[in-house]
C-alpha atoms as a PDB file:
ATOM      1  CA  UNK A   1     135.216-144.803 115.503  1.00  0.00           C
ATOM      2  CA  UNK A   2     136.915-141.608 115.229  1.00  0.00           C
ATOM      3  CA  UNK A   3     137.865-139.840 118.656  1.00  0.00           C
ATOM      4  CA  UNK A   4     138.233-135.908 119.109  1.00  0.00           C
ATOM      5  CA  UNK A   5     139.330-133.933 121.738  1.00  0.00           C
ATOM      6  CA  UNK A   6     142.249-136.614 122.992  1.00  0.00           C
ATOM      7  CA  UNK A   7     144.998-134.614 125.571  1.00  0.00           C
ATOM      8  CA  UNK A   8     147.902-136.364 123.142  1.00  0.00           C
ATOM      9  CA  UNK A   9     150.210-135.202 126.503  1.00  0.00           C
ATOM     10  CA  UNK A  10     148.726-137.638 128.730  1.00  0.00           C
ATOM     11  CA  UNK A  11     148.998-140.579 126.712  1.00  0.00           C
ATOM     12  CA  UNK A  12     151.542-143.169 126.685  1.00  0.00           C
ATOM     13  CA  UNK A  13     152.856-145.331 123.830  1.00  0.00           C
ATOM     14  CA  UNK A  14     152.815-149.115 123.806  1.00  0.00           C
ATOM     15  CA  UNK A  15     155.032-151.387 121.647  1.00  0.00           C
ATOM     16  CA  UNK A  16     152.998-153.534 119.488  1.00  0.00           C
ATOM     17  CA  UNK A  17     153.347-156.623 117.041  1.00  0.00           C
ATOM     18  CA  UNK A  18     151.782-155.833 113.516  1.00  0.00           C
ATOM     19  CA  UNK A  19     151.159-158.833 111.438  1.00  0.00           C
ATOM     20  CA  UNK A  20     149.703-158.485 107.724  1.00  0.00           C
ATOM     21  CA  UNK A  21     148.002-160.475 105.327  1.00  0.00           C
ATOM     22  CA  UNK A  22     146.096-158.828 102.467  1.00  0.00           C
ATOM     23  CA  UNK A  23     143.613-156.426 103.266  1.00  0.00           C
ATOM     24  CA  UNK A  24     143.509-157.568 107.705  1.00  0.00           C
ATOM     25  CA  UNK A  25     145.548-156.789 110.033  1.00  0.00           C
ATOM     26  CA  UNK A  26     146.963-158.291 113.196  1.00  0.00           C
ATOM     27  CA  UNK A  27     148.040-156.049 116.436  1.00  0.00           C
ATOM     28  CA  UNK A  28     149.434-157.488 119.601  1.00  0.00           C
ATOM     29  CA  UNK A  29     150.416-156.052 122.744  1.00  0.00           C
ATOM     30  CA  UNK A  30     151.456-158.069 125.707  1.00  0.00           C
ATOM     31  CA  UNK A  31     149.368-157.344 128.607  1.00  0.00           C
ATOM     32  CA  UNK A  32     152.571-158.189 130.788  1.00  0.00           C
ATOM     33  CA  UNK A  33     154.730-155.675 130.052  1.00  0.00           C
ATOM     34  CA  UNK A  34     152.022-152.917 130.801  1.00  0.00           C
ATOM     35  CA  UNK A  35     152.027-152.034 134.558  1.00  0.00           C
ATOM     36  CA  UNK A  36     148.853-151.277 136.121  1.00  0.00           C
ATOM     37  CA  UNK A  37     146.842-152.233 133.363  1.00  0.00           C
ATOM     38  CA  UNK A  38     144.017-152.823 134.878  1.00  0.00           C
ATOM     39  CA  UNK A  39     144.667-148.740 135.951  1.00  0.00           C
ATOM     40  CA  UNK A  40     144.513-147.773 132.671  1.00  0.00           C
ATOM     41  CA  UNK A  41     141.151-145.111 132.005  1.00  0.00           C
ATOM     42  CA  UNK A  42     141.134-145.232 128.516  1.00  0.00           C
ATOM     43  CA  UNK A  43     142.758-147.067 125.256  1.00  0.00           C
ATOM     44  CA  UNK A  44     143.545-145.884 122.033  1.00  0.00           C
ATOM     45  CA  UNK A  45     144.895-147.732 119.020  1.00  0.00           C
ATOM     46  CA  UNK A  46     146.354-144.676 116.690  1.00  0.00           C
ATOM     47  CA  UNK A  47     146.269-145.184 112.667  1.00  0.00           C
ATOM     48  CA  UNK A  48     147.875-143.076 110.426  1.00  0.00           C
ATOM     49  CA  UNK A  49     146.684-143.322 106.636  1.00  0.00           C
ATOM     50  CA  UNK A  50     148.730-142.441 104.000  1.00  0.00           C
ATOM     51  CA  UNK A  51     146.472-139.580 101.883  1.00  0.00           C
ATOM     52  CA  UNK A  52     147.383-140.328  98.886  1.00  0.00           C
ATOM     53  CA  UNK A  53     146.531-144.205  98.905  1.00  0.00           C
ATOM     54  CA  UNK A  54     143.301-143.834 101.239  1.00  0.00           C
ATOM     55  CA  UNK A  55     140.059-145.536  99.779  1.00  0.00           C
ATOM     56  CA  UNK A  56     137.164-144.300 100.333  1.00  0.00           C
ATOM     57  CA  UNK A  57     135.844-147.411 102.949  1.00  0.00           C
ATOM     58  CA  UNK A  58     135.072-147.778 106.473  1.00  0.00           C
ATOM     59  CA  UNK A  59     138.142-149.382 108.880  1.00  0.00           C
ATOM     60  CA  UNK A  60     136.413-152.173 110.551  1.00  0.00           C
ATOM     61  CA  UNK A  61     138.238-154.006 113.495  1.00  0.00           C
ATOM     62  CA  UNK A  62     137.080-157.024 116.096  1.00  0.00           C
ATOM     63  CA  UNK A  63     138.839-158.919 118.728  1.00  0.00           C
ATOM     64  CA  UNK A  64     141.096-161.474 117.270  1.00  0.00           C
ATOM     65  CA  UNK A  65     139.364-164.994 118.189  1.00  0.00           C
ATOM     66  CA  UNK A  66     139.826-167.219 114.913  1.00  0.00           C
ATOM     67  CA  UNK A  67     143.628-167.946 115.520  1.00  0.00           C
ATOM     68  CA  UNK A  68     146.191-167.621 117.872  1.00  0.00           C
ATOM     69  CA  UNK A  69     149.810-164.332 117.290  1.00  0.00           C
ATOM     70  CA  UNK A  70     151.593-168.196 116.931  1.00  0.00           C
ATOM     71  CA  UNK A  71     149.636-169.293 114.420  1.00  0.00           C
ATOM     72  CA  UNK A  72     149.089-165.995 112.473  1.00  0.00           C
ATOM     73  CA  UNK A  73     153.440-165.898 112.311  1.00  0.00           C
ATOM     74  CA  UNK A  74     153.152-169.499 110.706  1.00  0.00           C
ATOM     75  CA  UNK A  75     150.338-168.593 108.116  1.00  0.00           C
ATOM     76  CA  UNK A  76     150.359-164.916 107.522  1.00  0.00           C
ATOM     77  CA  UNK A  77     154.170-163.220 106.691  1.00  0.00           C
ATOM     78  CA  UNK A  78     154.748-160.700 108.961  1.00  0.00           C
ATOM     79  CA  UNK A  79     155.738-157.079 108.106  1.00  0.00           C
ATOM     80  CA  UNK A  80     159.595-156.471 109.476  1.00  0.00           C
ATOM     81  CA  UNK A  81     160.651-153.699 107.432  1.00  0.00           C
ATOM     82  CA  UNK A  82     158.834-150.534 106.269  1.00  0.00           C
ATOM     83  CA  UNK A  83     160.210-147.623 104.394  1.00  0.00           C
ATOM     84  CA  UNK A  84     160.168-144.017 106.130  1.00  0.00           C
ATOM     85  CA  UNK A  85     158.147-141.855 104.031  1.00  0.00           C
ATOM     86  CA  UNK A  86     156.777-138.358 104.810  1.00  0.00           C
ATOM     87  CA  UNK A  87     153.365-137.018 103.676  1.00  0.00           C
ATOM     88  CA  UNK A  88     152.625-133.823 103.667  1.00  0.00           C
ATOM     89  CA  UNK A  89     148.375-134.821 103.546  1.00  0.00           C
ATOM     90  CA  UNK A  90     147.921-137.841 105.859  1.00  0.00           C
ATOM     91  CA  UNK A  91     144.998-138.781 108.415  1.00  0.00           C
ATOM     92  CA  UNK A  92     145.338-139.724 111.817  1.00  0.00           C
ATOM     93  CA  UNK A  93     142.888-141.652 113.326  1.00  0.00           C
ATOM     94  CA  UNK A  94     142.335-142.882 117.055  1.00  0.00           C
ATOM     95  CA  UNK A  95     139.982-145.812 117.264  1.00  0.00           C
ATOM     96  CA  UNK A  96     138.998-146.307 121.130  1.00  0.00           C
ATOM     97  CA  UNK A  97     139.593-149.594 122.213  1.00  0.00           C
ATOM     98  CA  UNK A  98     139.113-148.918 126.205  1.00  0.00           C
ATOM     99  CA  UNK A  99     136.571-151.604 126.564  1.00  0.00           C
ATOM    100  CA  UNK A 100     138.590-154.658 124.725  1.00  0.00           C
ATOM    101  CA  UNK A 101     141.773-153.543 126.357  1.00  0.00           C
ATOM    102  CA  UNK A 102     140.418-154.355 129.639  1.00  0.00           C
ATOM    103  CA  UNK A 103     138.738-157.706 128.751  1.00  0.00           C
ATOM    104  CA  UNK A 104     142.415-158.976 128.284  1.00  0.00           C
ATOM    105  CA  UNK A 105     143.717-157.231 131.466  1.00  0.00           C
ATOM    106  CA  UNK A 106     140.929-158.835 133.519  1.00  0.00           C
ATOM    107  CA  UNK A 107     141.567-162.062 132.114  1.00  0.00           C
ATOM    108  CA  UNK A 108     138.258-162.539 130.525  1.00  0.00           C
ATOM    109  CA  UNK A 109     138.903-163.177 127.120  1.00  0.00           C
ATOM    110  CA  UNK A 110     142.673-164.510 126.247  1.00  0.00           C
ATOM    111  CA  UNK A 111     144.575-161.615 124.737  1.00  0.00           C
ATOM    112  CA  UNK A 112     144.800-163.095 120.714  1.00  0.00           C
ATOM    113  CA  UNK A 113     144.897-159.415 119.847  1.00  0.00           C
ATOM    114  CA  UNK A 114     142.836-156.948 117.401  1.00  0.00           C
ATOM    115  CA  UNK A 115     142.419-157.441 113.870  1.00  0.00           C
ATOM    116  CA  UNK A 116     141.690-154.775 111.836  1.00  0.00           C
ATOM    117  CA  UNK A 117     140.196-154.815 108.124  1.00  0.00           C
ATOM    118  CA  UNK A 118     142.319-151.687 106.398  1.00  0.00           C
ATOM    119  CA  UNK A 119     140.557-152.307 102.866  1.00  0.00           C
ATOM    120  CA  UNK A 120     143.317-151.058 100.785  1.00  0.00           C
ATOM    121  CA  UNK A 121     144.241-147.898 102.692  1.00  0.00           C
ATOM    122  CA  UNK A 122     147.662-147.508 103.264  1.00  0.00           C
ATOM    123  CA  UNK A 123     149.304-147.872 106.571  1.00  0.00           C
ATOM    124  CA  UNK A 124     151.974-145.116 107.476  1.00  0.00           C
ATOM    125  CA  UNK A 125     152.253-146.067 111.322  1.00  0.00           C
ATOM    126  CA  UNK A 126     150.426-147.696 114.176  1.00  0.00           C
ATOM    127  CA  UNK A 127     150.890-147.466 117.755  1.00  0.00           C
ATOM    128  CA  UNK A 128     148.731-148.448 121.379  1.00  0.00           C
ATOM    129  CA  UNK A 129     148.223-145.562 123.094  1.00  0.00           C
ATOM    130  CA  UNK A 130     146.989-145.764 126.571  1.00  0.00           C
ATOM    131  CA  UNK A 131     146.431-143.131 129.859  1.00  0.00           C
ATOM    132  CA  UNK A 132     145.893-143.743 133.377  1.00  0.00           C
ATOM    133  CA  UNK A 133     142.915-143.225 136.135  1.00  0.00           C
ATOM    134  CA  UNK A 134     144.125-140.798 138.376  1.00  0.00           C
ATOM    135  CA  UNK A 135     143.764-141.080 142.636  1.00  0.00           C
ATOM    136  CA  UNK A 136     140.893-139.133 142.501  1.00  0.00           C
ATOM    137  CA  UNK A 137     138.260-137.564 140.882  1.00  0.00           C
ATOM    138  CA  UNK A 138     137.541-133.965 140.332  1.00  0.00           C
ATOM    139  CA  UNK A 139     134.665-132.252 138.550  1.00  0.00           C
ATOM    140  CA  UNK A 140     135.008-129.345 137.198  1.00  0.00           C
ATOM    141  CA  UNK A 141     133.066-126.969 139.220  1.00  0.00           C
ATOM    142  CA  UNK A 142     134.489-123.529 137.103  1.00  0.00           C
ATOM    143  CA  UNK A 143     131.296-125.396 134.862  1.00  0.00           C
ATOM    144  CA  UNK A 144     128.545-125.439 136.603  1.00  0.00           C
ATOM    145  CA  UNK A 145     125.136-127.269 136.205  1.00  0.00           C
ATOM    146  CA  UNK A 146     126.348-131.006 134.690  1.00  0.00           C
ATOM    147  CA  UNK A 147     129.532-132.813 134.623  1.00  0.00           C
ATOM    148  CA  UNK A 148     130.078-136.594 133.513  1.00  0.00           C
ATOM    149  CA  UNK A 149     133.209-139.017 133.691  1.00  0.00           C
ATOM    150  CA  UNK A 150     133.272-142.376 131.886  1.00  0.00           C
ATOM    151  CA  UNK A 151     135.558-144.882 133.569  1.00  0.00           C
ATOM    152  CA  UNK A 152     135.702-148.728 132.354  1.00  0.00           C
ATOM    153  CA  UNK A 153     136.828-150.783 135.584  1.00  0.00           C
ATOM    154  CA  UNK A 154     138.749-154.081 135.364  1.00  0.00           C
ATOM    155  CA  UNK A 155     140.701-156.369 137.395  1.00  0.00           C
ATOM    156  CA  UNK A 156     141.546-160.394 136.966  1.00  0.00           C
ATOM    157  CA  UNK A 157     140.579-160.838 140.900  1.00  0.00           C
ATOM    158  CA  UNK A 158     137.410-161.214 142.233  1.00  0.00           C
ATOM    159  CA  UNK A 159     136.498-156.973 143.173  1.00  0.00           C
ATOM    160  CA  UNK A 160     137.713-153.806 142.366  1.00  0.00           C
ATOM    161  CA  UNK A 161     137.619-150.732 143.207  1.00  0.00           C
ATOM    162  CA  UNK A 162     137.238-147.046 141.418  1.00  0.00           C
ATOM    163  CA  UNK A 163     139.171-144.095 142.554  1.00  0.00           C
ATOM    164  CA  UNK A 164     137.644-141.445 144.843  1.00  0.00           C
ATOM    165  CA  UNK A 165     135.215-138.929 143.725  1.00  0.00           C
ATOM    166  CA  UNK A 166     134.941-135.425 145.044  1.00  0.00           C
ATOM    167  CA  UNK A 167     131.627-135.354 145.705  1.00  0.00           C
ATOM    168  CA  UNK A 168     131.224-132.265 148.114  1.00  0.00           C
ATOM    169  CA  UNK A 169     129.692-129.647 146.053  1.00  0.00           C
ATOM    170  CA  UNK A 170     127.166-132.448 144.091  1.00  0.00           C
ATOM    171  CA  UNK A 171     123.523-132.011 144.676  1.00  0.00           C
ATOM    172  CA  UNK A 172     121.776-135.165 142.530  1.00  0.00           C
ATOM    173  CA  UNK A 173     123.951-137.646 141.845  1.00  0.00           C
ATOM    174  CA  UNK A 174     123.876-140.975 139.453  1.00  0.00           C
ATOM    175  CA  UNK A 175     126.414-143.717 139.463  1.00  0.00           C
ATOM    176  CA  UNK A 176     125.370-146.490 136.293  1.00  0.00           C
ATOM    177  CA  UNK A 177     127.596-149.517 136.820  1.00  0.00           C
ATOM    178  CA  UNK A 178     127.421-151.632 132.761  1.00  0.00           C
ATOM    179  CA  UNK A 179     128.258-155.157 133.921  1.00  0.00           C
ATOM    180  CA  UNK A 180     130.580-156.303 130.662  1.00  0.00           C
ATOM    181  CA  UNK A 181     131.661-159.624 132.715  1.00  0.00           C
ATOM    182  CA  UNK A 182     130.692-162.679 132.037  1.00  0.00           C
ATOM    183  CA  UNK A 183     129.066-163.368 135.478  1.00  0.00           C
ATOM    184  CA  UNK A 184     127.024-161.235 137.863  1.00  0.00           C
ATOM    185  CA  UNK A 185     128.300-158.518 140.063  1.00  0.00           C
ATOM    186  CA  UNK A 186     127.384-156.522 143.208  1.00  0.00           C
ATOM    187  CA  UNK A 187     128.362-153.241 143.588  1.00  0.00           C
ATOM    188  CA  UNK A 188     128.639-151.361 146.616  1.00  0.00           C
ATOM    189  CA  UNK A 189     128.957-147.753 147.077  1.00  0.00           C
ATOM    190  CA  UNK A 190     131.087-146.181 150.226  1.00  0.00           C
ATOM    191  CA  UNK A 191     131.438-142.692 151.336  1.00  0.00           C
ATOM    192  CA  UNK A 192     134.124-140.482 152.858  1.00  0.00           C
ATOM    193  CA  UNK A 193     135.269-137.981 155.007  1.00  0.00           C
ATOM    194  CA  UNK A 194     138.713-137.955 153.712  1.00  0.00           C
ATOM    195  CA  UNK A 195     139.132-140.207 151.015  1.00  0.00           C
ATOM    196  CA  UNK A 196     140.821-142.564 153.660  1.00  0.00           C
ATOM    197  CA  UNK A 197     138.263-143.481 156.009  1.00  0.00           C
ATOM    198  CA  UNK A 198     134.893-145.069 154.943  1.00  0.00           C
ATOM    199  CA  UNK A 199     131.847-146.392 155.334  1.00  0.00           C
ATOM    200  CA  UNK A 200     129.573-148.804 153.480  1.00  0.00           C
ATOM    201  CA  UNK A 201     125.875-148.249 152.368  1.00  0.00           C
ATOM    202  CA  UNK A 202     123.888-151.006 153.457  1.00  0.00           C
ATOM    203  CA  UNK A 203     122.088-150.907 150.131  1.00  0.00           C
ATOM    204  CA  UNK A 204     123.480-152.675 147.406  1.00  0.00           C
ATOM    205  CA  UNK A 205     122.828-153.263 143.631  1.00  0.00           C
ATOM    206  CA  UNK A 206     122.882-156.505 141.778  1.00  0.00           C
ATOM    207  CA  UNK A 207     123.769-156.566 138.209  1.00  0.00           C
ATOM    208  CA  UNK A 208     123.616-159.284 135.727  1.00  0.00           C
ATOM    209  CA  UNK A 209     125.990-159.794 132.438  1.00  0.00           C
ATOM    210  CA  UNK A 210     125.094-157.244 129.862  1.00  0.00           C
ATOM    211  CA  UNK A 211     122.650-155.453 132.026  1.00  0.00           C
ATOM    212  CA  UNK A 212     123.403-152.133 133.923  1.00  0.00           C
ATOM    213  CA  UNK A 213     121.787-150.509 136.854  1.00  0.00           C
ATOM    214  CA  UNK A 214     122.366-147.526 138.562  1.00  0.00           C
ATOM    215  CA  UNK A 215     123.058-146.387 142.482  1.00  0.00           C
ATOM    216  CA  UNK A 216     121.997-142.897 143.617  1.00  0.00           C
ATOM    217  CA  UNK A 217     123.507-141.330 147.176  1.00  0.00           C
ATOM    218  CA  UNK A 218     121.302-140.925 149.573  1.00  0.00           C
ATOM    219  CA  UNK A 219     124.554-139.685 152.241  1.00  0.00           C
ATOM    220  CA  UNK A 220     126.250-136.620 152.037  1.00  0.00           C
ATOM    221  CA  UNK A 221     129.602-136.804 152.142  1.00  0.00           C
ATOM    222  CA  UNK A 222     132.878-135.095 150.408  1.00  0.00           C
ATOM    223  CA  UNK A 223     133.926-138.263 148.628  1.00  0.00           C
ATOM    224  CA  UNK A 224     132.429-141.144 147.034  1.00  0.00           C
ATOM    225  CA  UNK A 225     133.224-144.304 145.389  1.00  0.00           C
ATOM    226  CA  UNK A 226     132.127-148.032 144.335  1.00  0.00           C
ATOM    227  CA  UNK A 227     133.471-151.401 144.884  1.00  0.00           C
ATOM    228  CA  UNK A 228     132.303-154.179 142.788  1.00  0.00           C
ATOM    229  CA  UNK A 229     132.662-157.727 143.797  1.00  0.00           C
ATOM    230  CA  UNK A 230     131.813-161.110 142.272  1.00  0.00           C
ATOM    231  CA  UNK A 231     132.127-165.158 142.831  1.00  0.00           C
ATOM    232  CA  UNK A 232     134.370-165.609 140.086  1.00  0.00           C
ATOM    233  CA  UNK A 233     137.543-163.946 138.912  1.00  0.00           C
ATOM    234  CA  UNK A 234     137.692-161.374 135.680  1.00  0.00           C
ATOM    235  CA  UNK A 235     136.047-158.434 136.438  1.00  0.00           C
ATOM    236  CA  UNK A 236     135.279-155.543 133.836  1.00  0.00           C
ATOM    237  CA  UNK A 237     132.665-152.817 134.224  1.00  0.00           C
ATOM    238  CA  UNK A 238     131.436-149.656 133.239  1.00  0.00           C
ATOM    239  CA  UNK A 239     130.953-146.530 135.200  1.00  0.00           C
ATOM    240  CA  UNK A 240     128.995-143.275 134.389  1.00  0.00           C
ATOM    241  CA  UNK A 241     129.251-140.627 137.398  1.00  0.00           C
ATOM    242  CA  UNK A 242     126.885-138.080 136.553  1.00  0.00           C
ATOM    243  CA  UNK A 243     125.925-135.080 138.612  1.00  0.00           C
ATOM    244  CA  UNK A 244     123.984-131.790 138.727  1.00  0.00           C
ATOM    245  CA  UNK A 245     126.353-129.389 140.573  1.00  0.00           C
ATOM    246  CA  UNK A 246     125.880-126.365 142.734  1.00  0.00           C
ATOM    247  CA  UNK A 247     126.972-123.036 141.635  1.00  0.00           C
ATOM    248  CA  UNK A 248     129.959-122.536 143.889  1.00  0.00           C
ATOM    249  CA  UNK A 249     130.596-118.799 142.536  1.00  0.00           C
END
């Protein structure tokens, strides 16, 4: 998957392990040495293809389950040296990998890594490039009508919570909660005065594995947000806010 429109000054870049057998691909990150991971909004793996070598097939990739970083060092050799090379044609490519990166931070799948299927094409450089949610949330109200924010939730306790919303100029509001865990979730939503103080909703929604449901305000207030809770540890969801705006002009 091929990802436009990516603010390159907001992202930060990750050391990784690349490991290389044929035509696949190993990359490893250690979820350890990233702070705040479960923080992070979204997850990028960049690929830069050498022009000149590229083949004219898809780049498939899939969460490493098969074998173990260990056991790929013992069976595959791994790459330590590559020679510097410039291209004046080459093709960068961001794959988003938001949704895998926070199955490992919340502990729900065991981080074995991502391997990728390159089919020939020629590897210049590879990298993990990741950005982080910010304290709150701010639409865009310079654009009226519709705005839309896409945030993938983890955490490898039992709740967690999204950042605030600025809610105060929203007239019809939808918040879709994906569950991606492995067990069910309940997800409350609280409103705010001040983003400090809060209150609950008595009304909460239920949502099994792979399902998704949705919560819709029913209280004004200037800020909004969700907390999702479960029995059992490893926690990953996904959150739409959508919301018809006011014209503030």
């Amino acid at each position: 998957m091929n990802v436009r429109f990516i603010n390159l000054k907001t992202l930060n870049e990750i050391p990784i392990s690349i490991l290389c057998k044929d035509k696949s691909v190993l990359l490893y990150f250690d979820m350890e040495e990233i702070q705040n991971a479960n923080e992070v909004e979204k997850a990028y793996i960049l690929l830069e293809i050498d022009e000149k070598h590229k083949q004219d097939k898809e780049l498939e990739f899939c969460i490493n389950s098969s074998v173990s970083k260990e056991e790929w060092e013992t069976i595959f050799s791994p790459t330590t040296e590559r020679k510097k090379r410039k291209v004046k044609e080459g093709q960068k490519i961001y794959i988003d990998v938001t949704e895998n990166f926070h199955m490992f931070a919340s502990g729900m799948i065991k981080n074995k890594g991502l391997t990728f299927k390159i089919n020939g094409n020629h590897l210049i450089q590879c990298k993990l490039c990741i950005n982080y949610i910010g304290e709150e949330i701010t639409p865009n109200y310079r654009e009226p009508v519709f705005y839309e924010k896409e945030l993938i939730l983890s955490s490898r306790k039992n709740f967690v919570v999204s950042p605030w919303i600025l809610s105060k100029s929203c007239r019809t509001t939808s918040l879709y909660v994906k569950n991606i865990s492995k067990h069910e979730i309940v997800v409350y939503l609280q409103n705010s005065p001040n983003a400090e103080d809060f209150v609950d909703v008595t009304e909460v929604l239920i949502v099994q594995p792979k399902e998704t449901g949705v919560i819709v305000p029913h209280i004004f207030s200037k800020y909004i947000r969700i907390t999702v809770k479960s029995k059992y540890r490893a926690i990953v969801a996904k959150l739409w806010f959508q919301t018809q705006m006011a014209n503030v002009n």
